[in-house]
C-alpha atoms as a PDB file:
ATOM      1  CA  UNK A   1       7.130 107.303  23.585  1.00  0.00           C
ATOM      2  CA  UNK A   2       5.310 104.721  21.372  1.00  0.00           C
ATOM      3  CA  UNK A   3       1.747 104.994  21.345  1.00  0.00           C
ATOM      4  CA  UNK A   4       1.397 101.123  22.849  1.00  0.00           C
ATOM      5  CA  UNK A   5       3.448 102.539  25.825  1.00  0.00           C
ATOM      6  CA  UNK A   6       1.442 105.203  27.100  1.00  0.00           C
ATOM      7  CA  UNK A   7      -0.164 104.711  29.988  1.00  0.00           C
ATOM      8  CA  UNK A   8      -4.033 105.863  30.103  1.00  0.00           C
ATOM      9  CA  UNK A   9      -5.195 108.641  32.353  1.00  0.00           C
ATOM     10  CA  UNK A  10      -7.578 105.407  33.859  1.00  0.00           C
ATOM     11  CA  UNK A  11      -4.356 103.419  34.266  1.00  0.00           C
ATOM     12  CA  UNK A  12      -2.347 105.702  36.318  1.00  0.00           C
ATOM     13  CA  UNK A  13      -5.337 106.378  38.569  1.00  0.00           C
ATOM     14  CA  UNK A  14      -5.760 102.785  38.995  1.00  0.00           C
ATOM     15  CA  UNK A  15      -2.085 102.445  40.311  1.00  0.00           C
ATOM     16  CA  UNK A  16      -2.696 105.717  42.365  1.00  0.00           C
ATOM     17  CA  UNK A  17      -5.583 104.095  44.109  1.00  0.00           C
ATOM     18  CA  UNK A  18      -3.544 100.723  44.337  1.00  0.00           C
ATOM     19  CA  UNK A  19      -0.618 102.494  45.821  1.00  0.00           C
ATOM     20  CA  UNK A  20      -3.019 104.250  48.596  1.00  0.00           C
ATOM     21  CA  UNK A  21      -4.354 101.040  49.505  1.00  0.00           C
ATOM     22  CA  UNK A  22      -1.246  99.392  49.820  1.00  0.00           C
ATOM     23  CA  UNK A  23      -0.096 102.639  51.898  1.00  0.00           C
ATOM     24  CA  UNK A  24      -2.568 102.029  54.094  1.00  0.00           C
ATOM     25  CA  UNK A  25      -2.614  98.878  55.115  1.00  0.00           C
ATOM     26  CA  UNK A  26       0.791  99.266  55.614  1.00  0.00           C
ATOM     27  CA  UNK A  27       0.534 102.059  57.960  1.00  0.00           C
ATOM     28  CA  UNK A  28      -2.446  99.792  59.986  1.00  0.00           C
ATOM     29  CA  UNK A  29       0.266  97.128  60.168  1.00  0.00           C
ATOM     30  CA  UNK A  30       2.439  99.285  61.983  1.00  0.00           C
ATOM     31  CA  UNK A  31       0.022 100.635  64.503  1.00  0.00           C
ATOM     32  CA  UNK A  32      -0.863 104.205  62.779  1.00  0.00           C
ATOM     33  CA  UNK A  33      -3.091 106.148  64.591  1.00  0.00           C
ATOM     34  CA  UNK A  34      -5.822 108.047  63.003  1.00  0.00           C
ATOM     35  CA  UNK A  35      -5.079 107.314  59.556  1.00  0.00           C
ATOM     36  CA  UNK A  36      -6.614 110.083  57.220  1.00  0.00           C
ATOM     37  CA  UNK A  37      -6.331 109.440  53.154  1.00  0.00           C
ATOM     38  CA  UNK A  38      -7.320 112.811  51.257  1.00  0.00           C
ATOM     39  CA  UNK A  39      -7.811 112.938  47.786  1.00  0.00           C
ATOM     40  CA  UNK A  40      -7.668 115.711  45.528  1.00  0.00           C
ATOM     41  CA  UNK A  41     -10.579 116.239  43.583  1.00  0.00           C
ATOM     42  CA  UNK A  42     -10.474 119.657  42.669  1.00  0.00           C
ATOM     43  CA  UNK A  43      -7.644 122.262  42.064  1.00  0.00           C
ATOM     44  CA  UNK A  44      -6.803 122.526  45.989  1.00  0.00           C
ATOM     45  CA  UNK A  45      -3.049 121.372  44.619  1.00  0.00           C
ATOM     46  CA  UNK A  46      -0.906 120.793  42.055  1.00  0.00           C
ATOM     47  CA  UNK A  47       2.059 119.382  44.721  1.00  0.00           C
ATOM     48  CA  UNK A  48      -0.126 115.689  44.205  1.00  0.00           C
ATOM     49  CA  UNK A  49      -3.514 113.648  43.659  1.00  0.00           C
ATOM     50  CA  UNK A  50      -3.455 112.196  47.024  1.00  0.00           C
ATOM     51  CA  UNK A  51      -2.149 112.556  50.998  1.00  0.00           C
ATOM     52  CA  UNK A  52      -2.434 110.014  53.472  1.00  0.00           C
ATOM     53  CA  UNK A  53      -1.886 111.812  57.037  1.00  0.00           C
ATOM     54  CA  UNK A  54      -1.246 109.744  60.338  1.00  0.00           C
ATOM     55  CA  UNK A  55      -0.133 109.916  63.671  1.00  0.00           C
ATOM     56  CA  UNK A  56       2.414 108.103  65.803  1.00  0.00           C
ATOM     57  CA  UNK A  57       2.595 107.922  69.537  1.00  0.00           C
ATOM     58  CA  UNK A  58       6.099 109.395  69.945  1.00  0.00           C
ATOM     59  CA  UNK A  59       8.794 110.821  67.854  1.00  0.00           C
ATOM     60  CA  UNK A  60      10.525 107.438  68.214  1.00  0.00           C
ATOM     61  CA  UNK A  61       7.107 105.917  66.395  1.00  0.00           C
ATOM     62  CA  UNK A  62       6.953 108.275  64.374  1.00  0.00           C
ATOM     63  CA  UNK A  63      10.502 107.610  63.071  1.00  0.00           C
ATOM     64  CA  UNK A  64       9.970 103.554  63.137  1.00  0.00           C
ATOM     65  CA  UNK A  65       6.653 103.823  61.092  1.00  0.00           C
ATOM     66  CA  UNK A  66       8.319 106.008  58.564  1.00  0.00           C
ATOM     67  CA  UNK A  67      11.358 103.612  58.196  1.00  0.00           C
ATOM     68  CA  UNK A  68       9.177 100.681  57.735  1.00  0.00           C
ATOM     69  CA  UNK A  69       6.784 102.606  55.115  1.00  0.00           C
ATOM     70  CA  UNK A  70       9.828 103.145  53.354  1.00  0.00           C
ATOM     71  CA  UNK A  71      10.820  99.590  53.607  1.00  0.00           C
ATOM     72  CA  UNK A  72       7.989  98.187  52.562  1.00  0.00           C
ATOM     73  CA  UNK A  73       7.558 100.652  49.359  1.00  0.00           C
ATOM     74  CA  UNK A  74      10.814  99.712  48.211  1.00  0.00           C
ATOM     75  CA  UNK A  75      10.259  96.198  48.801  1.00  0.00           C
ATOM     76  CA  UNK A  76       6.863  96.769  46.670  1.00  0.00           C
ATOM     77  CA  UNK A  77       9.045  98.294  43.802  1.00  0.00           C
ATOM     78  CA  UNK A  78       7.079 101.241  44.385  1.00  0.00           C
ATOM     79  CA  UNK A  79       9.464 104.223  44.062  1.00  0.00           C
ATOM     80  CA  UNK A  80      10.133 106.900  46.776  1.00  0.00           C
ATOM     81  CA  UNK A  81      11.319 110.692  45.673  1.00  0.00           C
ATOM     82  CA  UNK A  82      12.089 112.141  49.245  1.00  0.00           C
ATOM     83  CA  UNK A  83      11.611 111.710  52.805  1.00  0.00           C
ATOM     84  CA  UNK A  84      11.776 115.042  54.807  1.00  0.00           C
ATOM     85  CA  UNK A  85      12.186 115.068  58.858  1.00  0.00           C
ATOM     86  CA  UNK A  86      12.765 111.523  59.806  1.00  0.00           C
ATOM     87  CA  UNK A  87      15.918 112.792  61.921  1.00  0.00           C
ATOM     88  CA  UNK A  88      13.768 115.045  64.140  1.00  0.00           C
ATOM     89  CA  UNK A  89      10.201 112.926  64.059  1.00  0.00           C
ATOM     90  CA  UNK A  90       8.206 115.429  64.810  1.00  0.00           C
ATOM     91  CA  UNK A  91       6.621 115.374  60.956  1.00  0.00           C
ATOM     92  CA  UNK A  92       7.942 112.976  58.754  1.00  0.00           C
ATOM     93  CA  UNK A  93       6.937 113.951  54.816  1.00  0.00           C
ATOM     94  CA  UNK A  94       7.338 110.596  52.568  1.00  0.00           C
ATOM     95  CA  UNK A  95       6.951 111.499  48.921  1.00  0.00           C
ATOM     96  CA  UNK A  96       5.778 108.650  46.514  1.00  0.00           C
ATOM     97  CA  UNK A  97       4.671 110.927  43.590  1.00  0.00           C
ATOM     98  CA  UNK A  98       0.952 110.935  43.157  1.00  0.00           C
ATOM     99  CA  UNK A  99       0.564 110.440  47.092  1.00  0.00           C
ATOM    100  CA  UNK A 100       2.452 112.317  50.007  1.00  0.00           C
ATOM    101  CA  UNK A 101       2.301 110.333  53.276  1.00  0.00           C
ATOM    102  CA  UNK A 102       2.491 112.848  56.427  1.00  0.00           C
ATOM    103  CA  UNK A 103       3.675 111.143  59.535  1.00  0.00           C
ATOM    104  CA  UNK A 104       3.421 113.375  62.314  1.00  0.00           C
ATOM    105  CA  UNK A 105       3.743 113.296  66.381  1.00  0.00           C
ATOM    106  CA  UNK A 106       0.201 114.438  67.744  1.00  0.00           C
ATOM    107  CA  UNK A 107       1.117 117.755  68.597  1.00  0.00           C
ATOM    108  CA  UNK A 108       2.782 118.319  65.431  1.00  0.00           C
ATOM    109  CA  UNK A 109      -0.696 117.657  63.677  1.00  0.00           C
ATOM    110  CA  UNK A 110      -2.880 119.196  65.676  1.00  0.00           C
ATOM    111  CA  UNK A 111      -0.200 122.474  65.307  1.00  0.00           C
ATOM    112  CA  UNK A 112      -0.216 122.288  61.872  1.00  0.00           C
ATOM    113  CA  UNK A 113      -3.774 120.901  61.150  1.00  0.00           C
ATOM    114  CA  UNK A 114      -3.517 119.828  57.725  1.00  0.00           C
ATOM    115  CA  UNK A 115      -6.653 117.653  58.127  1.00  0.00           C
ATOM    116  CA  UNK A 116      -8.733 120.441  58.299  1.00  0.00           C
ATOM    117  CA  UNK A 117      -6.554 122.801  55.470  1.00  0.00           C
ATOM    118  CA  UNK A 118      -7.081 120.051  52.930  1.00  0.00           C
ATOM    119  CA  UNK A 119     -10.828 118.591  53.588  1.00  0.00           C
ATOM    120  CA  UNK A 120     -12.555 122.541  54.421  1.00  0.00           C
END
């Protein structure tokens, strides 16, 4: 790659932090509950930089706000690797690269309590 092509370390965490923000108010446009963004900071994981984590009222909301994340990303040019359990809604995974949004149903998260495994 040509040296004028590179993107900076400072670059791609600019987009990183631009592609959070525009996660989030995307997920406050859809009604998210409790919308957690964690960011990586130290060598907790290699699997990305950043997670957003929210909650939807039902497994039907859950579904709708991952469809419309989706949507909207695309729409944003913003590219989208995998999506993993939007048929069953109980925990929706949406992988964007540098960020992983979790959409889960409120007793999924509070079963699997990755708030608390990722912030101590």
């Amino acid at each position: 790659m040509p040296a004028n092509t590179k993107k900076t370390e400072e670059q791609i965490n600019d987009n990183t932090a631009a592609c959070v923000t525009t996660i989030i108010e995307c997920l406050t446009e859809l009604k998210s509950e409790d919308i957690r963004h964690v960011e990586n900071t130290s060598a907790q994981s290699l699997i990305c930089d950043n997670m957003v984590i929210v909650s939807g009222r039902s497994t039907k909301h859950v579904a709708s706000i991952a469809d419309n994340l989706i949507s909207y990303l695309k729409k944003k040019k913003i590219k989208v690797f995998g999506v993993e359990g939007l048929l069953a809604a109980n925990w929706v995974l949406i992988d964007i690269g540098d960020v992983i949004v979790h959409v889960f149903h409120p007793e999924s998260r509070k079963l699997y309590d990755l708030d608390s495994m990722w912030t101590g």
